[in-house]
C-alpha atoms as a PDB file:
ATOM      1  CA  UNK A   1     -56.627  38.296  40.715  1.00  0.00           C
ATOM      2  CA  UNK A   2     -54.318  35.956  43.340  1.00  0.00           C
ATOM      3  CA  UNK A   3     -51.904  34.029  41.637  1.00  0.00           C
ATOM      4  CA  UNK A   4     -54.167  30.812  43.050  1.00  0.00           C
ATOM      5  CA  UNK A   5     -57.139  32.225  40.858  1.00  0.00           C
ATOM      6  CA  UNK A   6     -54.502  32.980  37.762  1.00  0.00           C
ATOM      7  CA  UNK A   7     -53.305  29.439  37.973  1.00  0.00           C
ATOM      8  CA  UNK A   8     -56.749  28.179  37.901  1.00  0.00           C
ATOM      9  CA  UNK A   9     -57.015  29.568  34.844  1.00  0.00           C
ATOM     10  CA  UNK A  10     -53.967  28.189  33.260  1.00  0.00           C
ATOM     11  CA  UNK A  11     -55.181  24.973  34.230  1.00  0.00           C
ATOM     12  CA  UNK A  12     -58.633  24.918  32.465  1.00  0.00           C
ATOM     13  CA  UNK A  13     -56.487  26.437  29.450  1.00  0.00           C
ATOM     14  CA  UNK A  14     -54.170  23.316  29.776  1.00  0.00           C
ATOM     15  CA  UNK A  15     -56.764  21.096  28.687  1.00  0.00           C
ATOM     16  CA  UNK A  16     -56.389  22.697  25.130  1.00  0.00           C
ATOM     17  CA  UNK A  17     -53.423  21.368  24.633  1.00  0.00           C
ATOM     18  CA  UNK A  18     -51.888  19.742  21.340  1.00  0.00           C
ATOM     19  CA  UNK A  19     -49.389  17.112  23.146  1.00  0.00           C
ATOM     20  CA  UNK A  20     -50.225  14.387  21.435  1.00  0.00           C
ATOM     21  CA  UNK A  21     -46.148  13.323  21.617  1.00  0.00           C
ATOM     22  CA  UNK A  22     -45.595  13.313  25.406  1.00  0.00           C
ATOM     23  CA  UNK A  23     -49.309  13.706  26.126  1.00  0.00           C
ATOM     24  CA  UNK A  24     -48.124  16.904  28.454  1.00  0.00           C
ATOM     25  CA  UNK A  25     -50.241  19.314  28.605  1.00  0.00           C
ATOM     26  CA  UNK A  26     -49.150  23.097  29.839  1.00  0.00           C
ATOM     27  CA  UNK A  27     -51.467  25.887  30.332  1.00  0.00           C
ATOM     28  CA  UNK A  28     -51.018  29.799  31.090  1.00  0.00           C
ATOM     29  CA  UNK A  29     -52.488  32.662  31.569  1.00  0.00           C
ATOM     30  CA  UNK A  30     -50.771  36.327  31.689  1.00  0.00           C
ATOM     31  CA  UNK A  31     -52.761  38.987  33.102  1.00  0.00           C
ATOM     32  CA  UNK A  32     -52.764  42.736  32.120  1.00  0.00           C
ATOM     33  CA  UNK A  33     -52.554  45.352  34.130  1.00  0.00           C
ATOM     34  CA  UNK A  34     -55.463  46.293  32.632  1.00  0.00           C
ATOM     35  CA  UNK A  35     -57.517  42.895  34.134  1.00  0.00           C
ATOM     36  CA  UNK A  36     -57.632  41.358  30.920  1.00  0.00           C
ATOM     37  CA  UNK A  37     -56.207  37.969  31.106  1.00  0.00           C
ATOM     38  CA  UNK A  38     -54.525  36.179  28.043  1.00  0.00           C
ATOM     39  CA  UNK A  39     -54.464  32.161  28.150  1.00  0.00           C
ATOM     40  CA  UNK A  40     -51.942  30.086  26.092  1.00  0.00           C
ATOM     41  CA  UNK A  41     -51.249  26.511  25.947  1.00  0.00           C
ATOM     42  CA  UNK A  42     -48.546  23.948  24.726  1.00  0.00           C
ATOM     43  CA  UNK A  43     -48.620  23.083  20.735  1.00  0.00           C
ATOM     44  CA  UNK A  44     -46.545  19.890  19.797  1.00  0.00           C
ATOM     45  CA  UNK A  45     -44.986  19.254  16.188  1.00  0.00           C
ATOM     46  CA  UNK A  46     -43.416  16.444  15.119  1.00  0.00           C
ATOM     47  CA  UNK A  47     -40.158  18.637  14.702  1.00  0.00           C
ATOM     48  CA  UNK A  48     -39.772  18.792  17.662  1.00  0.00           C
ATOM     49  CA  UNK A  49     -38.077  22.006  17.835  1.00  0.00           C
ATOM     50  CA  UNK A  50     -40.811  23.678  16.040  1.00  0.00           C
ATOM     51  CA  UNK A  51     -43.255  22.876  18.964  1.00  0.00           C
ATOM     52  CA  UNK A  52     -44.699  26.083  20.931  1.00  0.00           C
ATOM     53  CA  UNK A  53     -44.614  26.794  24.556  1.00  0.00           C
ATOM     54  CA  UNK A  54     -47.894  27.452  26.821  1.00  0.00           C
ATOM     55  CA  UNK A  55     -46.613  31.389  27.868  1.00  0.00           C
ATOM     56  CA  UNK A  56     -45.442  31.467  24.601  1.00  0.00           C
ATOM     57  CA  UNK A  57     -48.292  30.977  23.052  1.00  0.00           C
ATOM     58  CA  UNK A  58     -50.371  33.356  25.738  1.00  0.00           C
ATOM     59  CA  UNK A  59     -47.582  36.035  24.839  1.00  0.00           C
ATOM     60  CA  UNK A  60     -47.972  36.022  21.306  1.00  0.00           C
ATOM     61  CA  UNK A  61     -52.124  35.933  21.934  1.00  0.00           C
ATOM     62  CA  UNK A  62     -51.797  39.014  23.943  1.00  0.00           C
ATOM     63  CA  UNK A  63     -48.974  40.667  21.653  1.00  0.00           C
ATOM     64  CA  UNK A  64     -51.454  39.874  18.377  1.00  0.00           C
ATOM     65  CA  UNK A  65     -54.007  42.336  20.250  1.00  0.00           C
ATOM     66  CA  UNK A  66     -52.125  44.929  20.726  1.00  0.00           C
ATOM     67  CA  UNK A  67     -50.343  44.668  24.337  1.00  0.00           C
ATOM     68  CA  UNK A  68     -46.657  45.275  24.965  1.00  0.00           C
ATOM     69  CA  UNK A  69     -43.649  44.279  27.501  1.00  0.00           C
ATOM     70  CA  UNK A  70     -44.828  46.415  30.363  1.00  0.00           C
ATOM     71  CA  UNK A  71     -48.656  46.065  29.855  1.00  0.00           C
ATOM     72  CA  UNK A  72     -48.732  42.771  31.750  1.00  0.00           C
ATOM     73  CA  UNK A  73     -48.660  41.998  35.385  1.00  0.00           C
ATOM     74  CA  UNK A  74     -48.627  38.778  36.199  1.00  0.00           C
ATOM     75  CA  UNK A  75     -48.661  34.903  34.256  1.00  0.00           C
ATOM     76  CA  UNK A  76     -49.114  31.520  35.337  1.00  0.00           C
ATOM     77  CA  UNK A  77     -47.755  28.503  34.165  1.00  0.00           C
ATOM     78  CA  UNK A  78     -48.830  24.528  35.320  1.00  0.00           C
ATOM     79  CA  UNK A  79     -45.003  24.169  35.127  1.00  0.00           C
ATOM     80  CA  UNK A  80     -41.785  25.350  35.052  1.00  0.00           C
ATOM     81  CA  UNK A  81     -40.969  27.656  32.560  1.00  0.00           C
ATOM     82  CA  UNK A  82     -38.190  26.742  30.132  1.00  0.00           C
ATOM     83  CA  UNK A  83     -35.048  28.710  29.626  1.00  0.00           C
ATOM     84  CA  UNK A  84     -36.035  30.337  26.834  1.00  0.00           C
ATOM     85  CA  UNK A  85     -39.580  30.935  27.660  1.00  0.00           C
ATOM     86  CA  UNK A  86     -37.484  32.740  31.236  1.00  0.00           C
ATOM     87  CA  UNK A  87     -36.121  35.018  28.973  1.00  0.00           C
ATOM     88  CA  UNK A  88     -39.905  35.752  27.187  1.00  0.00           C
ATOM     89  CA  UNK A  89     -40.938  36.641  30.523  1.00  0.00           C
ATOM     90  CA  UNK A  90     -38.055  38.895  31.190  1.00  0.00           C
ATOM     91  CA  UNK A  91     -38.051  41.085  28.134  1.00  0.00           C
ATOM     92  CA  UNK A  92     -41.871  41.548  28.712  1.00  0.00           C
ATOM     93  CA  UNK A  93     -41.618  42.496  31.910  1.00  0.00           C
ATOM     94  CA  UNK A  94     -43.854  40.061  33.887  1.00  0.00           C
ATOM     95  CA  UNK A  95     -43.821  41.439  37.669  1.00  0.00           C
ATOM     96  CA  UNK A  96     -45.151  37.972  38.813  1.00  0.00           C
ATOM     97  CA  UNK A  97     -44.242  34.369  37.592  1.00  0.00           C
ATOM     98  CA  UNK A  98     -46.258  31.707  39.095  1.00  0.00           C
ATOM     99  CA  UNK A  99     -45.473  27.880  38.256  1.00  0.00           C
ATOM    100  CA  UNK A 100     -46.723  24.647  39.225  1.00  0.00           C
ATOM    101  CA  UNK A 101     -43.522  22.864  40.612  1.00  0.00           C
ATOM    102  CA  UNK A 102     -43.150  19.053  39.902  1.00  0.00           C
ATOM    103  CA  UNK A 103     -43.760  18.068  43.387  1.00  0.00           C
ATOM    104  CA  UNK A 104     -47.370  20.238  43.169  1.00  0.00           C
ATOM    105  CA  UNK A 105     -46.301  23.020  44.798  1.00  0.00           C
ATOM    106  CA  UNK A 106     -46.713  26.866  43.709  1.00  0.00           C
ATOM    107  CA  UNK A 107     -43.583  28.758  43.098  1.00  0.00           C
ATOM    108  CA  UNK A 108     -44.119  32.643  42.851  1.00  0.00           C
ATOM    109  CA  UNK A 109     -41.141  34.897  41.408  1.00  0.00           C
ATOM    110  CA  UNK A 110     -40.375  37.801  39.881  1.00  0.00           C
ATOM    111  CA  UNK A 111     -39.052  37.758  35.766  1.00  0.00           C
ATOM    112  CA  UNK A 112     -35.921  39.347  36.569  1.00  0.00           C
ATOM    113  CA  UNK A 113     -35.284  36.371  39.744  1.00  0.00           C
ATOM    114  CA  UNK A 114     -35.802  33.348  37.525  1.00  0.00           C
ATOM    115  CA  UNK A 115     -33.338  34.477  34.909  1.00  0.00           C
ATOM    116  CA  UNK A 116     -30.479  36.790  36.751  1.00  0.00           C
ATOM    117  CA  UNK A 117     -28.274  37.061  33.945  1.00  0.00           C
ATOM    118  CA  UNK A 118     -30.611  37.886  31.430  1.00  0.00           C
ATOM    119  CA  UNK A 119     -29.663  38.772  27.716  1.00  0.00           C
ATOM    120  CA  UNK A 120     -30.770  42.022  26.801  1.00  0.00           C
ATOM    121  CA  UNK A 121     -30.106  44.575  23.628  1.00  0.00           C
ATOM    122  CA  UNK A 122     -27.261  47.236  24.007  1.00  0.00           C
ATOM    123  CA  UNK A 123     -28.697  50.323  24.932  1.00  0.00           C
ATOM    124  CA  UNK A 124     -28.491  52.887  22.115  1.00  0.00           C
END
């Protein structure tokens, strides 16, 4: 799957959305190496802090079947991904990241390029 096609998925997920605070909806999809294809979208809560992210939420769909950091290939995102949601996609070891910039252009990178300094657990 291109990362065109992948991001055409993320963006039917996006209409799923629960943003009913900024009314910004955020889709993704992660795909397995496998072809399977996990999609995830944005959940609000009026905590704010408590809200979910759209890869976060296709992580923890994927994760809930079964799949682990290393299983998936590639995920895309209508936008950016956050800091923290960088370091998601680090520790499981996406090979592709493809975002939606704000301008509407497609950004492709690897996990490891979008967060360089990442934080990782001492090796034992």
């Amino acid at each position: 799957m291109t990362g065109d096609e992948l991001l055409a998925v993320a963006d039917a997920a996006a209409a799923n959305a629960y943003a009913p605070y900024s009314n910004y909806h955020v889709g993704a999809a992660a795909l397995l190496h496998d072809g399977r294809v996990f999609t995830g979208v944005n959940v609000e809560n009026a905590a704010y802090p408590l809200g979910v992210c759209a890869e976060r939420t296709a992580i923890a769909k994927a994760a809930s079947e079964g799949v682990r950091p290393g299983d998936v290939e590639a995920i895309a995102i209508t936008a950016s991904p956050c800091g923290g949601c960088r370091q998601w996609l680090h520790e499981w070891r996406f090979e592709r990241v493809h975002f939606r910039r704000a301008d509407g252009t497609v950004a492709t990178y690897g996990a490891d390029e979008l967060l360089p300094e990442t934080w990782d657990l001492p090796q034992k």
